[in-house]
Protein backbone atom coordinates (compact mmCIF):
# COMPACT_ATOMS: atom_id res chain seq x y z
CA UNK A 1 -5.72 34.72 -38.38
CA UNK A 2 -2.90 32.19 -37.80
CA UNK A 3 -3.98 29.85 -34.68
CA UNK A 4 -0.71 29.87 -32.66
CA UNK A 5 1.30 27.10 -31.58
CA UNK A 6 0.30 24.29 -29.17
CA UNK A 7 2.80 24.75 -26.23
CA UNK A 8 5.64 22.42 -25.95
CA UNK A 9 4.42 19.41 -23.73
CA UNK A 10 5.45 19.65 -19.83
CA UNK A 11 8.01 17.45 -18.67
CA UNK A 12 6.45 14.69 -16.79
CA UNK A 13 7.38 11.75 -14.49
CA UNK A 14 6.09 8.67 -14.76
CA UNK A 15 6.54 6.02 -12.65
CA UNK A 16 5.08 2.65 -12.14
CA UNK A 17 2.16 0.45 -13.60
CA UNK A 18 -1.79 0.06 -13.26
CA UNK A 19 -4.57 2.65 -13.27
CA UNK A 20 -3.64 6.00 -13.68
CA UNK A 21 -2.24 8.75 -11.47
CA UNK A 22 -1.61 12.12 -12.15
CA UNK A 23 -0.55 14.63 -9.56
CA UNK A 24 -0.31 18.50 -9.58
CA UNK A 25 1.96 20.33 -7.46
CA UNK A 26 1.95 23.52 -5.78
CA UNK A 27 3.55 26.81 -6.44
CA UNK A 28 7.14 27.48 -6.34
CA UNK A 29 7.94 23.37 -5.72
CA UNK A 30 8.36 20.67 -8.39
CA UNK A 31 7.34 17.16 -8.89
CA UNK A 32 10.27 16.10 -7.04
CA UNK A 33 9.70 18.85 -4.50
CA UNK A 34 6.21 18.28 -3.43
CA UNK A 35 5.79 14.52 -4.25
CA UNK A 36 9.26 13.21 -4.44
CA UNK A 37 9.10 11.04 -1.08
CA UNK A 38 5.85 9.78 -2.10
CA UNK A 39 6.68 8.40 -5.42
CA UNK A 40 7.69 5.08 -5.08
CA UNK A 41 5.24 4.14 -2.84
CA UNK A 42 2.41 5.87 -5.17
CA UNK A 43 4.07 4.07 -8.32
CA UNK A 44 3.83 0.93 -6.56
CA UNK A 45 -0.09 0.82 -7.00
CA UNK A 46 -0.61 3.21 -9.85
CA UNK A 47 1.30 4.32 -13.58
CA UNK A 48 2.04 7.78 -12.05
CA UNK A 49 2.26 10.94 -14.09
CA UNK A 50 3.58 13.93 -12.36
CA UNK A 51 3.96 16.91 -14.90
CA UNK A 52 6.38 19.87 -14.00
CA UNK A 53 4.85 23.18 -14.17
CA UNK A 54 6.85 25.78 -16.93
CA UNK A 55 10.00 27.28 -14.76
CA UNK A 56 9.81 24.40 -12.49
CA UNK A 57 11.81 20.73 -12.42
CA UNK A 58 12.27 20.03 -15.29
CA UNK A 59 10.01 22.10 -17.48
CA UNK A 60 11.94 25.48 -18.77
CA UNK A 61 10.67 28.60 -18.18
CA UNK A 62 8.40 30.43 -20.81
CA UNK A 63 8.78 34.04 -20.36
CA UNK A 64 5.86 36.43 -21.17
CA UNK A 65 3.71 33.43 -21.27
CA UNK A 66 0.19 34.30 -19.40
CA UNK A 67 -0.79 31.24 -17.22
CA UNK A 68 -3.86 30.42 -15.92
CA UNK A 69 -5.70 27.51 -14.32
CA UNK A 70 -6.79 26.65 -17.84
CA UNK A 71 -3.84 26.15 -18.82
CA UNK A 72 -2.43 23.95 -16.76
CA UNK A 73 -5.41 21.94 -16.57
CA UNK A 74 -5.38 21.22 -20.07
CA UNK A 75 -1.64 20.67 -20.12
CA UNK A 76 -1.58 18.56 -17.13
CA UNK A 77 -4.16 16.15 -18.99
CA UNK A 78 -2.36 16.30 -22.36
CA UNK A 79 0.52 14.65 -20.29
CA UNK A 80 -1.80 11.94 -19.06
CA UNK A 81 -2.58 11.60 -22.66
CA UNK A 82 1.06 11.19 -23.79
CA UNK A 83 1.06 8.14 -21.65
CA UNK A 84 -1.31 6.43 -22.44
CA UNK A 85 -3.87 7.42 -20.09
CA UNK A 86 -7.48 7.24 -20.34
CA UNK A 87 -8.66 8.18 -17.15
CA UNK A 88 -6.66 8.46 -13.65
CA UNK A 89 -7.41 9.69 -10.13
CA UNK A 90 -6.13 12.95 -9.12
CA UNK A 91 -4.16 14.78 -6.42
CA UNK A 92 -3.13 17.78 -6.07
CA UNK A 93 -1.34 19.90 -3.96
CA UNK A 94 -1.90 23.60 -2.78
CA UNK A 95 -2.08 25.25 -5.95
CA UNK A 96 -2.23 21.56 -7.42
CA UNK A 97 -5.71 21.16 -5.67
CA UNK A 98 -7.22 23.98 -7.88
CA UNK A 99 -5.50 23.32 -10.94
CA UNK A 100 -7.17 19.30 -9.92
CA UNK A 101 -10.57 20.80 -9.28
CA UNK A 102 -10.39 22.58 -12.85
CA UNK A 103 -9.43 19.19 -14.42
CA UNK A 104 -12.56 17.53 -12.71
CA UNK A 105 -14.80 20.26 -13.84
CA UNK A 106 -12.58 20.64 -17.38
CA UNK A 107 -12.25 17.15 -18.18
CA UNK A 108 -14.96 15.55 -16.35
CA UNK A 109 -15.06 12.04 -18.08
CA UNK A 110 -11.22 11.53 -16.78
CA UNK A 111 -10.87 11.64 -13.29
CA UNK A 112 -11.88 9.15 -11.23
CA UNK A 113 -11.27 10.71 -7.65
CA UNK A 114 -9.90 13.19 -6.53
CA UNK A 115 -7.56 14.25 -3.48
CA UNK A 116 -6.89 17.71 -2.65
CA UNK A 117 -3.95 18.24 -0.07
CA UNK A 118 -3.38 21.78 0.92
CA UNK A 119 -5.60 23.10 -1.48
CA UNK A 120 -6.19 26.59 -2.60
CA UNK A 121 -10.04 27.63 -2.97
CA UNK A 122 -9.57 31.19 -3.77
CA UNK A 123 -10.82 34.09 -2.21
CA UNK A 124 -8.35 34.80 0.62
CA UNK A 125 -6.64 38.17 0.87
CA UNK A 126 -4.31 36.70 3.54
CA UNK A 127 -3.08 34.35 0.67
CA UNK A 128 -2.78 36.93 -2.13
CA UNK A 129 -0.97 39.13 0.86
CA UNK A 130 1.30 36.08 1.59
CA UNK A 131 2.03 35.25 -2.15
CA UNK A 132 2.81 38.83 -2.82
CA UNK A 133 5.51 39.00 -0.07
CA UNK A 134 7.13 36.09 -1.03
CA UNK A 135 7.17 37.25 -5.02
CA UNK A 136 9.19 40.29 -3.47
CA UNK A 137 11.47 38.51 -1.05
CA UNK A 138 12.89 36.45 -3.96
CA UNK A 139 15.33 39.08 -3.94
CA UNK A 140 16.34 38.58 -0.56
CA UNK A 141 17.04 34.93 0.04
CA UNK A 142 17.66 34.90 3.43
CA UNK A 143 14.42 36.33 4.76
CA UNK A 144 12.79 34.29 2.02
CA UNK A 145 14.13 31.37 4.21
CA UNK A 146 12.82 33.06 7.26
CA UNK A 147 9.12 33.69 5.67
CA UNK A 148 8.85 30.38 4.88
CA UNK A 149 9.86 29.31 8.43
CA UNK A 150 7.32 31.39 9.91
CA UNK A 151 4.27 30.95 7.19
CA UNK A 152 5.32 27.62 5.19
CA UNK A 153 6.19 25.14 8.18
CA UNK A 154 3.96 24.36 11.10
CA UNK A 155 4.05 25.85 14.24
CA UNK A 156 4.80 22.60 16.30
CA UNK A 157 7.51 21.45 14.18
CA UNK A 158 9.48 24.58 13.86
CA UNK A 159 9.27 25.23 17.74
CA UNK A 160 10.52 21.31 18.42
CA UNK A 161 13.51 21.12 16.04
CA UNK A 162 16.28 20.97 17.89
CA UNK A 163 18.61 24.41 17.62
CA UNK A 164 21.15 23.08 15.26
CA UNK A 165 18.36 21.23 12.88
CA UNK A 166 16.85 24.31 13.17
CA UNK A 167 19.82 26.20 11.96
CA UNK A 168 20.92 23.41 9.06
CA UNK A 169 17.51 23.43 7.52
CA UNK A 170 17.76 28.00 7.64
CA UNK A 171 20.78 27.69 6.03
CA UNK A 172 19.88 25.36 3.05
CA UNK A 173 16.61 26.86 2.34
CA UNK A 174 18.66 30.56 1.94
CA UNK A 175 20.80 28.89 -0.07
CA UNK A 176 18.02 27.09 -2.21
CA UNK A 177 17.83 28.81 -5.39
CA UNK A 178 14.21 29.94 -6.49
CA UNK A 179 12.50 28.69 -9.82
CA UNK A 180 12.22 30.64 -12.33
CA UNK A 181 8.43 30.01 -12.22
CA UNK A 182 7.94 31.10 -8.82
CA UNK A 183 6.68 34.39 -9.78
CA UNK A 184 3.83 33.40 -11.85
CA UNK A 185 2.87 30.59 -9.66
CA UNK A 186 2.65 32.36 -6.87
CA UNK A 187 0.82 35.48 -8.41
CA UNK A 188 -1.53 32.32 -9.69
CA UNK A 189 -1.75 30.90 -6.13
CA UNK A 190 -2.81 33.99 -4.78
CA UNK A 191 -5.64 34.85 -7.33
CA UNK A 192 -6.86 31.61 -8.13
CA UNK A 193 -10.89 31.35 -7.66
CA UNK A 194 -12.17 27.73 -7.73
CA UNK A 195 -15.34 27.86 -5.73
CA UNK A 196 -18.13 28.56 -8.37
CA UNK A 197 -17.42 25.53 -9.83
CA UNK A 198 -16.73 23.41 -6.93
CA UNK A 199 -20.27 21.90 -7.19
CA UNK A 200 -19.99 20.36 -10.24
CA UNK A 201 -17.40 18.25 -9.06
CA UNK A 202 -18.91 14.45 -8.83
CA UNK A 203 -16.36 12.32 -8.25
CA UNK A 204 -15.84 10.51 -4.78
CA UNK A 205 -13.36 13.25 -3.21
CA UNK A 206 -10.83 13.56 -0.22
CA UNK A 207 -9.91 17.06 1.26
CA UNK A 208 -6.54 17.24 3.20
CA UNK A 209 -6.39 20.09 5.79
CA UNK A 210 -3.27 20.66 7.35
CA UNK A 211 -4.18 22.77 10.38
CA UNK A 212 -0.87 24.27 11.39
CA UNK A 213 -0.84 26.22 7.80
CA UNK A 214 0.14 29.36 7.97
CA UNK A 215 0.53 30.02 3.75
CA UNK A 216 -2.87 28.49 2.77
CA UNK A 217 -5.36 28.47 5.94
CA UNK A 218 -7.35 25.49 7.06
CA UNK A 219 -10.37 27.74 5.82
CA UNK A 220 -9.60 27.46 1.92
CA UNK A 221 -9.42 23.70 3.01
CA UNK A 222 -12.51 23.79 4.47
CA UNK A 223 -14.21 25.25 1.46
CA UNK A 224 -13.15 22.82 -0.72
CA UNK A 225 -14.58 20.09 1.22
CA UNK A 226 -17.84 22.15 2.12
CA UNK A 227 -17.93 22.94 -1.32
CA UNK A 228 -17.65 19.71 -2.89
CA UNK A 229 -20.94 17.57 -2.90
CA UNK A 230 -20.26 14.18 -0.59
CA UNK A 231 -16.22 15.05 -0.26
CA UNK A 232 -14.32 13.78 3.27
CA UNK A 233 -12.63 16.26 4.75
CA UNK A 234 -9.96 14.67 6.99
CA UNK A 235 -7.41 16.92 9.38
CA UNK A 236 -3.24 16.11 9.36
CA UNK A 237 -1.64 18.48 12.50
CA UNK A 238 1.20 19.78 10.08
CA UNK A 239 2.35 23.05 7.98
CA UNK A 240 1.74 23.64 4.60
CA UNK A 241 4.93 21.15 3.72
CA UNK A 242 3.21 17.85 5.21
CA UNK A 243 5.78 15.44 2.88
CA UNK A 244 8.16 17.06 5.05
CA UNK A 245 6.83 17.14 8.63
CA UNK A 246 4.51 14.30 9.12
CA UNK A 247 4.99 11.96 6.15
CA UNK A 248 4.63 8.62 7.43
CA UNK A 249 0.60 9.75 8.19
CA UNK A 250 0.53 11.31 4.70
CA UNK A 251 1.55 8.23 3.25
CA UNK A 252 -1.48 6.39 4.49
CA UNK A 253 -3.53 8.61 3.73
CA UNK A 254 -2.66 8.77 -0.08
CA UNK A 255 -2.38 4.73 0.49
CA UNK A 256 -5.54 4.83 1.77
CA UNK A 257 -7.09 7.25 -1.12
CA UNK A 258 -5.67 4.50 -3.78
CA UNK A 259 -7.53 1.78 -1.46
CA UNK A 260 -10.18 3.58 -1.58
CA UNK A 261 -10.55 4.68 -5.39
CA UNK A 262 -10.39 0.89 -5.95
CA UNK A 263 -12.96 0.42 -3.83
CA UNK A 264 -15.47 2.32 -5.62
CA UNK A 265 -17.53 5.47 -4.78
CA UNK A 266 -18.98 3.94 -1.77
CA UNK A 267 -15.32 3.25 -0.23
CA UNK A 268 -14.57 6.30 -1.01
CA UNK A 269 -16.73 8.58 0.99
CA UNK A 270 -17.45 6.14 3.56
């Protein structure tokens, strides 16, 4: 039997010089979506590498492709490898954070540390509920704008915009076209399972809960970090879109993560 093609490589941003950084993003965003404000700051302290899922960024679609967390784990690191990287810390973002845990558990001589933001666990019917309606309002952009006002932001920052913010930021997420990935992602985000193997993680890790989240509750947060042997669970009052609501206290915490990597395990979980 033929052994069928190696997939075409991911397109990737990198960014920057030093140790190495790669970063996984969540479903239905980009690199440039979900870590875009981050990157020069990141890049300033590490060679980043930030691939874009298939159907998202950069990356083009690849229809009737299954995807799985496999996948992109091994895909993600092949990207790493394409630069030049030998091992990197690791931070990933909503679906990110379990496509990170399966490169820790995957690839476990490469990561250094590891920082999950967001992160999907698996397990949750509320998620798989949540994914599913916004697969099928991808038809309908304007309440697709309105979900993700409701589910995606936080509470406290939707209810303090002021009225014509408020009505600007409607407006251009209705008018936002949708990857062509979103549909897989999503279906991924919502069945992903990461907690059998969360134990075999053992590298110094920081969990991210954002406690306002309404798409991917505090609880899969906490059962990363529960999870996890010796991981830090720390709390940031925000939606599931922190780079977008509180990213000045984001930014020192993924300052501090760096800071902390360099520091050695004992920095780390300190």
């Amino acid at each position: 039997m033929a052994t069928p093609p190696a997939p075409a490589p991911l397109a990737r941003t990198v960014r920057g010089t030093g140790p190495g950084l790669l970063l996984a993003h969540g479903a239905g965003g980009s690199v440039h979506d979900n870590w875009g404000p981050l990157l020069d700051d990141l890049a300033a302290h590490r060679t980043v590498v930030a691939p874009d899922y298939p159907g998202s960024g950069d990356s083009p679609d690849e229809p009737g492709t299954p995807h799985s967390l496999d996948e992109l784990a091994d895909r993600l690191v092949a990207a790493a490898d394409a630069a030049g990287l030998a091992d990197f810390d690791l931070a990933g973002y909503s679906l990110g954070a379990a496509v990170a845990v399966r490169i820790a558990t995957r690839h476990p001589g490469r990561v250094r540390s590891l920082l999950l933001l967001a992160g999907v666990a698996g397990g949750s019917r509320r998620l798989r509920l949540l994914a599913d309606q916004a697969i099928a309002l991808t038809a309908y952009p304007a309440l697709l704008a309105d979900h993700s006002l409701a589910v995606t932001f936080g509470r406290t920052w939707v209810e303090e915009l002021p009225a014509a913010r408020f009505d600007e930021l409607r407006a251009t997420l209705a008018a936002t076209p949708v990857p062509a990935g979103f549909r897989w992602q999503f279906e991924l985000a919502g069945r992903a399972d990461v907690r059998a193997e969360l134990a075999r993680v053992t590298v110094p890790t920081l969990v991210v809960s954002t406690t306002e989240d309404g798409l991917v509750p505090p609880e899969q947060h906490r059962a990363l970090a529960l999870g996890i042997p010796g991981a830090r669970l720390t709390e940031l009052t925000a939606g599931h879109l922190p780079m977008v609501e509180r990213l000045p206290e984001l930014r020192d915490l993924l300052l501090g993560f760096l800071a902390d990597a360099d520091g050695g395990p004992d920095a780390a979980r300190a």
